[in-house]
C-alpha atoms as a PDB file:
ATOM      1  CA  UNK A   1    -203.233-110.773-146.317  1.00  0.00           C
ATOM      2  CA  UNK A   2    -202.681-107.842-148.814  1.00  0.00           C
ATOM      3  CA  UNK A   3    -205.606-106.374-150.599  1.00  0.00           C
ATOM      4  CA  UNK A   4    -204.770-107.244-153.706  1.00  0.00           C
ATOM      5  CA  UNK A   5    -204.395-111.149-152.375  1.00  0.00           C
ATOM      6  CA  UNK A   6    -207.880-110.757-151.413  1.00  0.00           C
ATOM      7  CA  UNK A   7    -208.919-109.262-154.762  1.00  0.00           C
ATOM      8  CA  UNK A   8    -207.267-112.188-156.488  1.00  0.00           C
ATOM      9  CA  UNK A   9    -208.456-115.029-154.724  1.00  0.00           C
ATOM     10  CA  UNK A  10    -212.228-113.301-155.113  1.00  0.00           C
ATOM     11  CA  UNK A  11    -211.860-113.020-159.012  1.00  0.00           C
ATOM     12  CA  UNK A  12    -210.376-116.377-158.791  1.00  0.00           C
ATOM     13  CA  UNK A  13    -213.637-117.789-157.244  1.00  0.00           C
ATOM     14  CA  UNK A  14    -216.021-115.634-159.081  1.00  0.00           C
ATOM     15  CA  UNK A  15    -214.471-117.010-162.211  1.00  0.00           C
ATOM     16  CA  UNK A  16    -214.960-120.910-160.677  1.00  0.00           C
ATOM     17  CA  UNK A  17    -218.397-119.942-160.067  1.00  0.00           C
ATOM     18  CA  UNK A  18    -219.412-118.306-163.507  1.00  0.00           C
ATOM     19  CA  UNK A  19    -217.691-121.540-165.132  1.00  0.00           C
ATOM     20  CA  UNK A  20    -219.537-123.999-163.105  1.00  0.00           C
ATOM     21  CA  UNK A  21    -223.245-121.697-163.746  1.00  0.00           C
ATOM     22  CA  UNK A  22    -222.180-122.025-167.157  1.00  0.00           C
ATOM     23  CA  UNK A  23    -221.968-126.243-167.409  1.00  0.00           C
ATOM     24  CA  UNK A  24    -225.197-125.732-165.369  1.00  0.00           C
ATOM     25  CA  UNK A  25    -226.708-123.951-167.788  1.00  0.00           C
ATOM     26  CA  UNK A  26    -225.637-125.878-170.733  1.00  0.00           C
ATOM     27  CA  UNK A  27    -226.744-129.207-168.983  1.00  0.00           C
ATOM     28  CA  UNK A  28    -229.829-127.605-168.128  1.00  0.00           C
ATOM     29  CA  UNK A  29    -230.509-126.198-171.796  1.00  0.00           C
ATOM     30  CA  UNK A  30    -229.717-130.589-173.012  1.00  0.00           C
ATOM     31  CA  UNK A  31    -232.423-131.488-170.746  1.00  0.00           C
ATOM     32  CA  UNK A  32    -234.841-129.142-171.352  1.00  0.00           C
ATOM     33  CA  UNK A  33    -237.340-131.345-172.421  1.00  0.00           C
ATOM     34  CA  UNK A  34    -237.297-133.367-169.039  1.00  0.00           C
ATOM     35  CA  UNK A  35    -237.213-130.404-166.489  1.00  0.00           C
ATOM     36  CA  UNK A  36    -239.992-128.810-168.437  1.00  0.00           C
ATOM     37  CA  UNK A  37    -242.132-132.103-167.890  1.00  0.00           C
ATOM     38  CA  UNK A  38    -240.837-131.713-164.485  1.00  0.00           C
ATOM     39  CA  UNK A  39    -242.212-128.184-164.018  1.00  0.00           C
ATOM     40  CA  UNK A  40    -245.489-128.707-165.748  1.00  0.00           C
ATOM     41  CA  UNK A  41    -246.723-131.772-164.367  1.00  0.00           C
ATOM     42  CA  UNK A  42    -248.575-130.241-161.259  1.00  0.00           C
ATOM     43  CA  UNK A  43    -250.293-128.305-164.345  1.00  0.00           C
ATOM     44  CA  UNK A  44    -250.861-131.346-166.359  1.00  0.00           C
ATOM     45  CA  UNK A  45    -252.763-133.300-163.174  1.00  0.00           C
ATOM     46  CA  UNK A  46    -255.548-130.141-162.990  1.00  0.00           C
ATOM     47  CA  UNK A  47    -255.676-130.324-166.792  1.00  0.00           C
ATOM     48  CA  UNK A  48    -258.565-132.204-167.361  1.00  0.00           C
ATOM     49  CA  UNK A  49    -260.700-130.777-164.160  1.00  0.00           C
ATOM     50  CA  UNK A  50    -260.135-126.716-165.854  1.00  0.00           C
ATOM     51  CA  UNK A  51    -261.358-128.597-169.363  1.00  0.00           C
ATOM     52  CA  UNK A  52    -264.191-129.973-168.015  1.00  0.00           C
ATOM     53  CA  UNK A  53    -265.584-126.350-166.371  1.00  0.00           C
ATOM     54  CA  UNK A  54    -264.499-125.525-170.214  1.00  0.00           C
ATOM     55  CA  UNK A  55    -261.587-123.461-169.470  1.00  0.00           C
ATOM     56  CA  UNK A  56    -258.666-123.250-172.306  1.00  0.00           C
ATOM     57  CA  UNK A  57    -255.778-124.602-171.143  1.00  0.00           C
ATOM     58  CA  UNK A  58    -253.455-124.591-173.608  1.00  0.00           C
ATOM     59  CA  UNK A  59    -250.252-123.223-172.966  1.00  0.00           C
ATOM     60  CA  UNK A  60    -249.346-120.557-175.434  1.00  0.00           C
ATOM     61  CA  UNK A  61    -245.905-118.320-175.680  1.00  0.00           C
ATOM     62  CA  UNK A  62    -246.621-114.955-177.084  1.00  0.00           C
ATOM     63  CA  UNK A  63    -243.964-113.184-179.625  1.00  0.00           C
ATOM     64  CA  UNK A  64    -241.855-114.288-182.278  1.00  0.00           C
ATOM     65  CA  UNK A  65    -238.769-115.114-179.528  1.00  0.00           C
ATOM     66  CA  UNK A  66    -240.909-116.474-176.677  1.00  0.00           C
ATOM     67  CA  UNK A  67    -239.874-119.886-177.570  1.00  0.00           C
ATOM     68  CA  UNK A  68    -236.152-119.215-177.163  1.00  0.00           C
ATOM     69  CA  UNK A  69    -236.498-116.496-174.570  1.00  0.00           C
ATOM     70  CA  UNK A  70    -238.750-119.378-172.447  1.00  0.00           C
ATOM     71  CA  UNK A  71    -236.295-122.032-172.882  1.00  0.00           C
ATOM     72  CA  UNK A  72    -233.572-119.783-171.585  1.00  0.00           C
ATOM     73  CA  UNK A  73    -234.961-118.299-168.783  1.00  0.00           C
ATOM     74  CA  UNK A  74    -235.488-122.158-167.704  1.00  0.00           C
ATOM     75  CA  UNK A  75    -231.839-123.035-168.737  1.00  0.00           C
ATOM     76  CA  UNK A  76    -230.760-119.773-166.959  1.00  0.00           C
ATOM     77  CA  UNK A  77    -232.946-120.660-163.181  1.00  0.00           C
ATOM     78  CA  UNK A  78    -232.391-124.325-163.272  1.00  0.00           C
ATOM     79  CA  UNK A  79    -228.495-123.505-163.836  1.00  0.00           C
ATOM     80  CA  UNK A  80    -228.651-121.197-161.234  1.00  0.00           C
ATOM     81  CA  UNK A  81    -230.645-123.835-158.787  1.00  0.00           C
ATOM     82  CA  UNK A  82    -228.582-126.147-159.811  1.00  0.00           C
ATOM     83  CA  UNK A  83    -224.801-125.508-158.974  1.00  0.00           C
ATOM     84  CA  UNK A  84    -226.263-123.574-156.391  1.00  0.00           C
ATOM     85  CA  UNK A  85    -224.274-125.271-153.734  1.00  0.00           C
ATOM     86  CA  UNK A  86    -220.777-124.817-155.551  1.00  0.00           C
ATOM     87  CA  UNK A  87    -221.234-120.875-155.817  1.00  0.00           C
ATOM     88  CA  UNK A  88    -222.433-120.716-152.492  1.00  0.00           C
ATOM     89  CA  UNK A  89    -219.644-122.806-151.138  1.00  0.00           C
ATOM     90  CA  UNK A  90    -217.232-119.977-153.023  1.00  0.00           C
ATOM     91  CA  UNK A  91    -218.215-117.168-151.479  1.00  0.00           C
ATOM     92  CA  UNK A  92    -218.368-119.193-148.017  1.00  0.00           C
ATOM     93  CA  UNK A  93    -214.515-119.911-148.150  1.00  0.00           C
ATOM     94  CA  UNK A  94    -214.107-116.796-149.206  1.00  0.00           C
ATOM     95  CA  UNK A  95    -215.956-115.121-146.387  1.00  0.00           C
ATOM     96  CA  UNK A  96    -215.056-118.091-143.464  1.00  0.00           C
ATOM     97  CA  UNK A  97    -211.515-116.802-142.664  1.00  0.00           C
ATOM     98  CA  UNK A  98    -212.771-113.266-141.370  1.00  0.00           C
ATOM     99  CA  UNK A  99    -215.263-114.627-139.053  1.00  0.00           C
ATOM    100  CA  UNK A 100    -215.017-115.142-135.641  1.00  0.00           C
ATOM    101  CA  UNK A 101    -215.254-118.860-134.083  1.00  0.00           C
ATOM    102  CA  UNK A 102    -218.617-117.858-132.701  1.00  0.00           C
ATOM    103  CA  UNK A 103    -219.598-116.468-135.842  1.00  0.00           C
ATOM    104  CA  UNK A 104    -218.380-119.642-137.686  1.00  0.00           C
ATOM    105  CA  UNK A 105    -220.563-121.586-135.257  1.00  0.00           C
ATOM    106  CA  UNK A 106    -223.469-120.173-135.812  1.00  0.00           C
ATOM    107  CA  UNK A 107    -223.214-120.102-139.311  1.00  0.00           C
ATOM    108  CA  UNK A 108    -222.468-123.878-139.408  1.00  0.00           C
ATOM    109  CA  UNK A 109    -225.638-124.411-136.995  1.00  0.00           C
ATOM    110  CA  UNK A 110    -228.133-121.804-139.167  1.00  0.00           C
ATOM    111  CA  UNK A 111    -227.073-123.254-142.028  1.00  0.00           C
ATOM    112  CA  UNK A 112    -227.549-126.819-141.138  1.00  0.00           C
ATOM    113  CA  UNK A 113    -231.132-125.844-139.988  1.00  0.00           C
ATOM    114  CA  UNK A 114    -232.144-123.239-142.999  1.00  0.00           C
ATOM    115  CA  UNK A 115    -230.992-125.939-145.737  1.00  0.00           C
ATOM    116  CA  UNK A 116    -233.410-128.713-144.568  1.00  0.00           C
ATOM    117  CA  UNK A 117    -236.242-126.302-143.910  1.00  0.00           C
ATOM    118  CA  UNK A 118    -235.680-124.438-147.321  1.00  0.00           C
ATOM    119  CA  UNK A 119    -235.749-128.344-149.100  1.00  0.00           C
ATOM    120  CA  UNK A 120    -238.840-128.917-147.472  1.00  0.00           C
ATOM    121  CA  UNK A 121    -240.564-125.589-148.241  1.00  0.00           C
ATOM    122  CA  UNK A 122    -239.843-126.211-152.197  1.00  0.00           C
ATOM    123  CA  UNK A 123    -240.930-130.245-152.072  1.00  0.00           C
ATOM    124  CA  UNK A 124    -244.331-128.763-150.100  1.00  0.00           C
ATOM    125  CA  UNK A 125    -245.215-125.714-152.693  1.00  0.00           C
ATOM    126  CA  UNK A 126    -244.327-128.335-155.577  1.00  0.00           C
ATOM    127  CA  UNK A 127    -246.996-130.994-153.701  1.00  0.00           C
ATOM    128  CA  UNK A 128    -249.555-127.835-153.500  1.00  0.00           C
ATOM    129  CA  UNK A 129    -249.296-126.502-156.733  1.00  0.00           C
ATOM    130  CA  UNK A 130    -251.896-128.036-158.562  1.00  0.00           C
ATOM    131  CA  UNK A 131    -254.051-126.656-155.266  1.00  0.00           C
ATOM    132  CA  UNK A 132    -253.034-123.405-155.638  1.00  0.00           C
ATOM    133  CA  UNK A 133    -253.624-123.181-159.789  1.00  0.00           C
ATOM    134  CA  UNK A 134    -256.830-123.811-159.066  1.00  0.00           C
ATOM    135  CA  UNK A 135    -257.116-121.263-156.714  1.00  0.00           C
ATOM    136  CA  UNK A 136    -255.679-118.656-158.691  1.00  0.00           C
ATOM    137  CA  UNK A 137    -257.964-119.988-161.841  1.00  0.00           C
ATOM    138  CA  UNK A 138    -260.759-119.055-159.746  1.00  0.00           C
ATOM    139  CA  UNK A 139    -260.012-115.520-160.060  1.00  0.00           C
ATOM    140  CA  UNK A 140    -260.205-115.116-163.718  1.00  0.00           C
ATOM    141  CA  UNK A 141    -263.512-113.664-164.859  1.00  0.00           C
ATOM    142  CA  UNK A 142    -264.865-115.875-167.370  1.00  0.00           C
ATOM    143  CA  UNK A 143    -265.079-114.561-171.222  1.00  0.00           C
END
């Protein structure tokens, strides 16, 4: 295939990919208010243990764009998290025709292990969170 073949089918699945972050961002940014219960709930279950050692735990966002800078870094990750498998699955059919049938193999057999393990790692930090808060609480002098 020519090089500029090549170059055309990779802006053509760059732009797929861009408009598909996009919708994930936008559905992201509509259900803001669910993903950030989401987020903060390992937070929410230590709540009441920090207040009773009588540490603040309010939340707070600092700056006069904090708010809107917050709620789109979360639109912007969970987007990104989210259609995750589409752009990945773009630059894989871009990239499967040059490999080798070994190389396609193993790529097939480390992805098929790294996916599950990767799911796994996430669901385990999210169970250990709360753990972990507290641990890092621990740290702060007190004053």
């Amino acid at each position: 295939m020519p090089l500029m073949d090549h170059l055309r089918e990779l802006r053509s699945r760059i732009v797929k990919a861009v408009l598909v972050i996009v919708v994930g961002i936008v559905v992201a940014l509509i259900f803001y208010d669910e993903i950030l219960n989401f987020l903060a709930h390992p937070y929410d279950q230590i709540r009441p243990d920090l207040e009773a050692k009588g540490i603040d735990t309010t939340l707070a966002i600092t700056g006069v764009g904090g708010a809107l800078q917050f709620q789109l870094k979360i639109g912007l990750i969970v987007g990104l998290i989210g259609t995750c498998p589409f752009w990945l699955w773009q630059l894989w059919a871009f990239v499967l025709p040059a490999l080798h049938r070994n190389e396609k193999r193993w790529a097939f057999v480390l992805t098929g292990v790294g996916a599950p393990l990767f799911l796994a790692g996430a669901a385990l930090a999210y169970i250990i969170l709360p753990k972990a808060i507290l641990v890092l609480i621990g740290f702060v002098p007190s004053g």
